[in-house]
N, C-alpha and C. Protein backbone atom coordinates (compact mmCIF):
# COMPACT_ATOMS: atom_id res chain seq x y z
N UNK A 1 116.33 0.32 19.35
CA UNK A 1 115.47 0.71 20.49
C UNK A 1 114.78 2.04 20.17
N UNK A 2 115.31 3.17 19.47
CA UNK A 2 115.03 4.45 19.53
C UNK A 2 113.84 4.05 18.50
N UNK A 3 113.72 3.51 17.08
CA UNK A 3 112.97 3.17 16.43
C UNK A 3 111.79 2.67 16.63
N UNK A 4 111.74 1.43 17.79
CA UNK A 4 110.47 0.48 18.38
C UNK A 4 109.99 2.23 19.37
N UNK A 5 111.09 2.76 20.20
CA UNK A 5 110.29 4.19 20.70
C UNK A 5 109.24 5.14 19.76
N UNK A 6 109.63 5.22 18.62
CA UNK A 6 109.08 6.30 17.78
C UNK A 6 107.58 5.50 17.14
N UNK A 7 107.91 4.14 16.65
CA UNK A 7 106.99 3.11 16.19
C UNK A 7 105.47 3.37 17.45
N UNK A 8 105.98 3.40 18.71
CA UNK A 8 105.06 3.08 20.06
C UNK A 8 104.47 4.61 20.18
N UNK A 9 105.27 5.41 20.18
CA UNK A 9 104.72 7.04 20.14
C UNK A 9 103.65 7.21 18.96
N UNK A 10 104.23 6.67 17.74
CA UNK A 10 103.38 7.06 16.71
C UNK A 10 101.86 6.64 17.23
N UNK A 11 102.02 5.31 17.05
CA UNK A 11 100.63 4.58 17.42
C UNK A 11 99.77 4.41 18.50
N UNK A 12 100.64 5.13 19.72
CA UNK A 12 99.68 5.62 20.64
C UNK A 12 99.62 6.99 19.93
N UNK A 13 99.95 7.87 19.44
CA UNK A 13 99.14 9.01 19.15
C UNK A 13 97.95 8.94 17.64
N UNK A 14 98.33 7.64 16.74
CA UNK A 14 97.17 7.73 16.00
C UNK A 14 96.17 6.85 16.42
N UNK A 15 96.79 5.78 17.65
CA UNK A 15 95.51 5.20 18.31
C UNK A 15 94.67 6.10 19.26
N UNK A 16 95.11 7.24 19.56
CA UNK A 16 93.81 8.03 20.45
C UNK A 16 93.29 8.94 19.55
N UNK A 17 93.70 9.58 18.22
CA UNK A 17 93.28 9.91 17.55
C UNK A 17 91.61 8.71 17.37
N UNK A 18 92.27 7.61 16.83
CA UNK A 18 90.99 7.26 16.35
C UNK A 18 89.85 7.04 17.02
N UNK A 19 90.36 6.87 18.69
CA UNK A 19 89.34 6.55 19.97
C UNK A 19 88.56 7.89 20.30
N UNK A 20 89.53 8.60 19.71
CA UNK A 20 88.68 10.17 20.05
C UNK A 20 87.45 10.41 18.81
N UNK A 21 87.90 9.41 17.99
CA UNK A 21 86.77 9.69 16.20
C UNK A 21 85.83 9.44 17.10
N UNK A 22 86.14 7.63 17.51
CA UNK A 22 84.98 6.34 17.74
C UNK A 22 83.95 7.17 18.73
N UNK A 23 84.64 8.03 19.45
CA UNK A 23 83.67 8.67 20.29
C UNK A 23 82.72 9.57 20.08
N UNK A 24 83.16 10.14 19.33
CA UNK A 24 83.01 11.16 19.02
C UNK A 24 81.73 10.76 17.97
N UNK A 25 81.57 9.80 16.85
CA UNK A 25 80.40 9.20 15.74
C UNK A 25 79.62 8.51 17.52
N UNK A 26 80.04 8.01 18.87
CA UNK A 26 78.95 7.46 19.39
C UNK A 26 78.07 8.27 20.16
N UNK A 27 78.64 9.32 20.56
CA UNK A 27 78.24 10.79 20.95
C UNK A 27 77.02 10.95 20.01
N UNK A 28 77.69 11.49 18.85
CA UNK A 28 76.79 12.09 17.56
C UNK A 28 76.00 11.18 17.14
C-alpha cells in the first residue's frame, strides 16, 4: 500500500509538472 502511495504522489507531482510545461509552450 505505502508503495502504490508513493507511485500516486510521484505522478501526480510529475503529472502537474508537465501540465504546467503544456501551459506554459500554449501561453508562449
Amino acid at each position: 500500500v505505502l508503495v502504490v502511495g508513493i507511485f500516486i504522489w510521484v505522478f501526480d507531482a510529475v503529472g502537474g509538472v508537465v501540465v504546467n510545461g503544456i501551459i506554459t509552450l500554449v501561453k508562449g
